[in-house]
Protein backbone atom coordinates (compact mmCIF):
# COMPACT_ATOMS: atom_id res chain seq x y z
CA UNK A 1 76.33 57.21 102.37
CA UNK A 2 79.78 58.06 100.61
CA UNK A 3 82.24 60.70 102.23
CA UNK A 4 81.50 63.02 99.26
CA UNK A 5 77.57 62.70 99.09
CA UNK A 6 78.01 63.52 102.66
CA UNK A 7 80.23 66.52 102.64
CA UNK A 8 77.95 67.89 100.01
CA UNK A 9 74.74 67.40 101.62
CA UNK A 10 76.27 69.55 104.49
CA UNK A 11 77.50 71.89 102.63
CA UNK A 12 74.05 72.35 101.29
CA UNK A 13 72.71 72.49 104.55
CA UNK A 14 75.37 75.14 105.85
CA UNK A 15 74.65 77.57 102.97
CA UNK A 16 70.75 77.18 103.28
CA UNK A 17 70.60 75.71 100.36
CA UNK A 18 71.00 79.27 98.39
CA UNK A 19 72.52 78.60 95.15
CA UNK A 20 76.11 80.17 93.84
CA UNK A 21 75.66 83.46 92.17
CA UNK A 22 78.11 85.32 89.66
CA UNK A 23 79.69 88.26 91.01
CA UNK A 24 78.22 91.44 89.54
CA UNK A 25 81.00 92.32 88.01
CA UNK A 26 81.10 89.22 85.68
CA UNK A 27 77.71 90.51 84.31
CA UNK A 28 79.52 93.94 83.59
CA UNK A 29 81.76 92.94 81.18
CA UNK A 30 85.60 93.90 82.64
CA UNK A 31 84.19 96.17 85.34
CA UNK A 32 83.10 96.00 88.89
CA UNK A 33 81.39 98.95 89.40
CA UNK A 34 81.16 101.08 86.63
CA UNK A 35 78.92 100.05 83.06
CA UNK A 36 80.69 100.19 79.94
CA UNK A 37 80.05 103.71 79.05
CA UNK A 38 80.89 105.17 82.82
CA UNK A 39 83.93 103.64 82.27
CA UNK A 40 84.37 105.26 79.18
CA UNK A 41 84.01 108.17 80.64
CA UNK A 42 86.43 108.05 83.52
CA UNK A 43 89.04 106.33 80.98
CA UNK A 44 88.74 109.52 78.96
CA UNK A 45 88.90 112.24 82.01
CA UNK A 46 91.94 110.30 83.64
CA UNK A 47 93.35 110.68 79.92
CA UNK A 48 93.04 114.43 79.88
CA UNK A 49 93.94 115.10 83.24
CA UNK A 50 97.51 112.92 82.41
CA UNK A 51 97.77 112.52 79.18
CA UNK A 52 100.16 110.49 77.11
CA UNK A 53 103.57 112.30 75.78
CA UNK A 54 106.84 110.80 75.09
CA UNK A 55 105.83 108.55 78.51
CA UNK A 56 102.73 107.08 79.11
CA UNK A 57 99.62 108.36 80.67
CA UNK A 58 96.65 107.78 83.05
CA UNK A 59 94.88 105.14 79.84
CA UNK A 60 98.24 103.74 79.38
CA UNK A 61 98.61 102.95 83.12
CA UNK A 62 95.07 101.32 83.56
CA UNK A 63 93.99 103.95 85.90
CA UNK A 64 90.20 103.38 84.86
CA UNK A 65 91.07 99.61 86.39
CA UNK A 66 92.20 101.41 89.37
CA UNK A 67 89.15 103.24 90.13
CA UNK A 68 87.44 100.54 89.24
CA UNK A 69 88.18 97.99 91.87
CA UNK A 70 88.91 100.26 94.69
CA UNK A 71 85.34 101.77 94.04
CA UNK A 72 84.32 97.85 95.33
CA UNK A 73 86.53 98.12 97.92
CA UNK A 74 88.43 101.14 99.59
CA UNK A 75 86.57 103.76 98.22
CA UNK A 76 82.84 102.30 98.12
CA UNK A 77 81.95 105.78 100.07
CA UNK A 78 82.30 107.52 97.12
CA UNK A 79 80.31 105.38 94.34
CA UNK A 80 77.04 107.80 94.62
CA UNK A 81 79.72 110.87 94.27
CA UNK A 82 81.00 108.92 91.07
CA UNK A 83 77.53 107.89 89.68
CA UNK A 84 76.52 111.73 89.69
CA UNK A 85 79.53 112.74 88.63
CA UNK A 86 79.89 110.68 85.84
CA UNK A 87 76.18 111.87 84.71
CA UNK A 88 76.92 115.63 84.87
CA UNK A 89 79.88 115.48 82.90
CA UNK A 90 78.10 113.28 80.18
CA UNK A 91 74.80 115.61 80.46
CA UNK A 92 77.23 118.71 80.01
CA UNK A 93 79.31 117.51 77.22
CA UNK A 94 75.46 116.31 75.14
CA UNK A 95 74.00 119.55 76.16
CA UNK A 96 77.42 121.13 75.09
CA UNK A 97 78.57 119.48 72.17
CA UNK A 98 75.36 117.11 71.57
CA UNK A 99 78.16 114.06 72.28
CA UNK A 100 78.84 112.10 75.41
CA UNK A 101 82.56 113.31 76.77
CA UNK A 102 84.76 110.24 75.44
CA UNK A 103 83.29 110.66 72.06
CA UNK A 104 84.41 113.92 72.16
CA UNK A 105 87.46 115.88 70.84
CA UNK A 106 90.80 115.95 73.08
CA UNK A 107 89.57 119.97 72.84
CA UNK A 108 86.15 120.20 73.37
CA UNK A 109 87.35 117.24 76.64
CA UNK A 110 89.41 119.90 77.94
CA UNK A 111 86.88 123.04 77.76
CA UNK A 112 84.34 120.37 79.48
CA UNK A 113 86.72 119.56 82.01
CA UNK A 114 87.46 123.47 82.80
CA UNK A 115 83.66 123.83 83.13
CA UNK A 116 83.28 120.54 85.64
CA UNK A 117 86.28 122.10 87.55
CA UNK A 118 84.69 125.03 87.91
CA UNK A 119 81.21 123.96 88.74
CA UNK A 120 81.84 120.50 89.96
CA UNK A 121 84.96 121.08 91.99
CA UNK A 122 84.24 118.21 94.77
CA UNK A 123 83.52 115.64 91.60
CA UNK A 124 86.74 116.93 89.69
CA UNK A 125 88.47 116.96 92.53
CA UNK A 126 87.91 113.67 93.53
CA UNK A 127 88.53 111.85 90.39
CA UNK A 128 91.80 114.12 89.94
CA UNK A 129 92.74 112.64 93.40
CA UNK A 130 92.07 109.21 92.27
CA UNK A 131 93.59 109.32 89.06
CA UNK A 132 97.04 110.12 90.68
CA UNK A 133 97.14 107.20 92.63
CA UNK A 134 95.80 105.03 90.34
CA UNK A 135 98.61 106.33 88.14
CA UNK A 136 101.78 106.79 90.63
CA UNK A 137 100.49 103.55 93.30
CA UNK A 138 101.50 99.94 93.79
CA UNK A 139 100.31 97.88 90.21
CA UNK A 140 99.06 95.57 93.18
CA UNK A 141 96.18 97.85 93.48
CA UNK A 142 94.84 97.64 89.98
CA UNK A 143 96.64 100.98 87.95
CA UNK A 144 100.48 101.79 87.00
CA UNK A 145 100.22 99.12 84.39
CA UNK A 146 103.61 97.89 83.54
CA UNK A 147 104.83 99.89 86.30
CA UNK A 148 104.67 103.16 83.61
CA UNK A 149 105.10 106.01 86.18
CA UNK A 150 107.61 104.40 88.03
CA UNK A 151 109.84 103.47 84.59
CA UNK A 152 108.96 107.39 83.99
CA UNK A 153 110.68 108.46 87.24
CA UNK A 154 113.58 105.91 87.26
CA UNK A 155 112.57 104.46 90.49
CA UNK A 156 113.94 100.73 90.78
CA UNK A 157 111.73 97.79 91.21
CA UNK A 158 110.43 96.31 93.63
CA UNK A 159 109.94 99.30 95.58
CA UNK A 160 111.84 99.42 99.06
CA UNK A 161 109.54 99.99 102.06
CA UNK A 162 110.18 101.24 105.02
CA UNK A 163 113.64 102.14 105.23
CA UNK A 164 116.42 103.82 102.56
CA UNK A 165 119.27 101.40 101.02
CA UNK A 166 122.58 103.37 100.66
CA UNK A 167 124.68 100.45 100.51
CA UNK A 168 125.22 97.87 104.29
CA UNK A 169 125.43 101.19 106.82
CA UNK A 170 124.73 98.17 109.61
CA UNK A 171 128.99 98.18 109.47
CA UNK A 172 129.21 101.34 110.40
CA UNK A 173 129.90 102.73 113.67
C-alpha cells in the first residue's frame, strides 16, 4: 500500500467515515447567521441609528458584517434575541406601512425605530449596542470597513495598545 492510500484510509477511519460538509454559512449567501432579508434589515437599522453625513456610517463601515460573524461566535447568546427582534420590527413596519423596514423610507425607518425603542427597548438596545462596536472596533472583527470611524476621529493606524506614545519618556529620569 502507498504512503498516500494509507494516510487516507486513516483519515477515513479517524473521521468515521462522515463526509465533509459546507459550512452553513456558504449556503447563506455572504452571511453566517442571518438570511438575506434579516440582514437587510439589520443593514438598514444600523443605517438609521448612524447614518452617513459628510463621514461614513454604520452601512459604510460593514457593521451588518460585524454582527454577522460575532453572532457565530462571541455573541451566539443573543441569536434567539436577534431572530425575534428582527421579526417584530419587520411585522411592525408591514402592519405599519404594509412594507418590510429596509424597503421603507429613511422617515417612516425612523418613526418605526421610535416605536421599537419604545416597545422593544431590550431588542433596540441591543442592536444599538452592537452597532457601535461594530462601527468604532478593531476591522479585525468584521465592521469599521476601511477603518471609517477611526479616519473620522483622526486616530493613527495601527492602533497602540496598552500603553500611550508621547515620544521615548524611557530617557527620562
Amino acid at each position: 500500500m502507498k504512503r498516500r492510500a494509507f494516510l487516507g484510509a486513516g483519515l477515513a477511519v479517524a473521521g468515521g467515515g462522515a463526509a465533509l460538509t459546507v459550512p452553513r454559512w456558504r449556503n447563506n449567501g455572504p452571511f453566517r447567521f442571518f438570511t438575506a432579508a434579516e440582514a437587510a434589515t439589520v443593514d438598514a437599522i444600523c443605517a438609521q441609528l448612524i447614518p452617513r453625513d459628510r463621514d461614513a456610517g454604520a452601512r459604510e463601515a460593514g457593521v451588518v458584517n460585524y454582527i454577522d460573524i460575532q453572532l457565530t461566535r462571541h455573541l451566539k447568546r443573543y441569536q434567539r434575541t436577534y431572530r425575534r427582534g428582527l421579526a417584530d420590527v419587520d411585522a411592525r413596519s408591514r402592519a405599519r406601512f404594509s412594507q418590510a423596514f429596509a424597503a421603507l423610507t429613511a422617515a417612516q425607518q425612523v418613526e418605526a425605530l421610535t416605536e421599537v425603542e419604545a416597545q422593544s427597548k431590550e431588542f433596540f438596545e441591543l442592536i444599538l449596542a452592537h452597532t457601535r462596536q461594530g462601527f468604532y472596533g478593531d476591522p479585525r472583527h468584521g465592521g469599521n470597513r476601511g477603518r471609517v470611524s477611526w479616519k473620522m476621529l483622526g486616530l493613527p493606524f495601527p492602533q497602540v495598545r496598552g500603553r500611550m506614545h508621547y515620544g521615548d519618556q524611557s530617557q527620562s529620569g
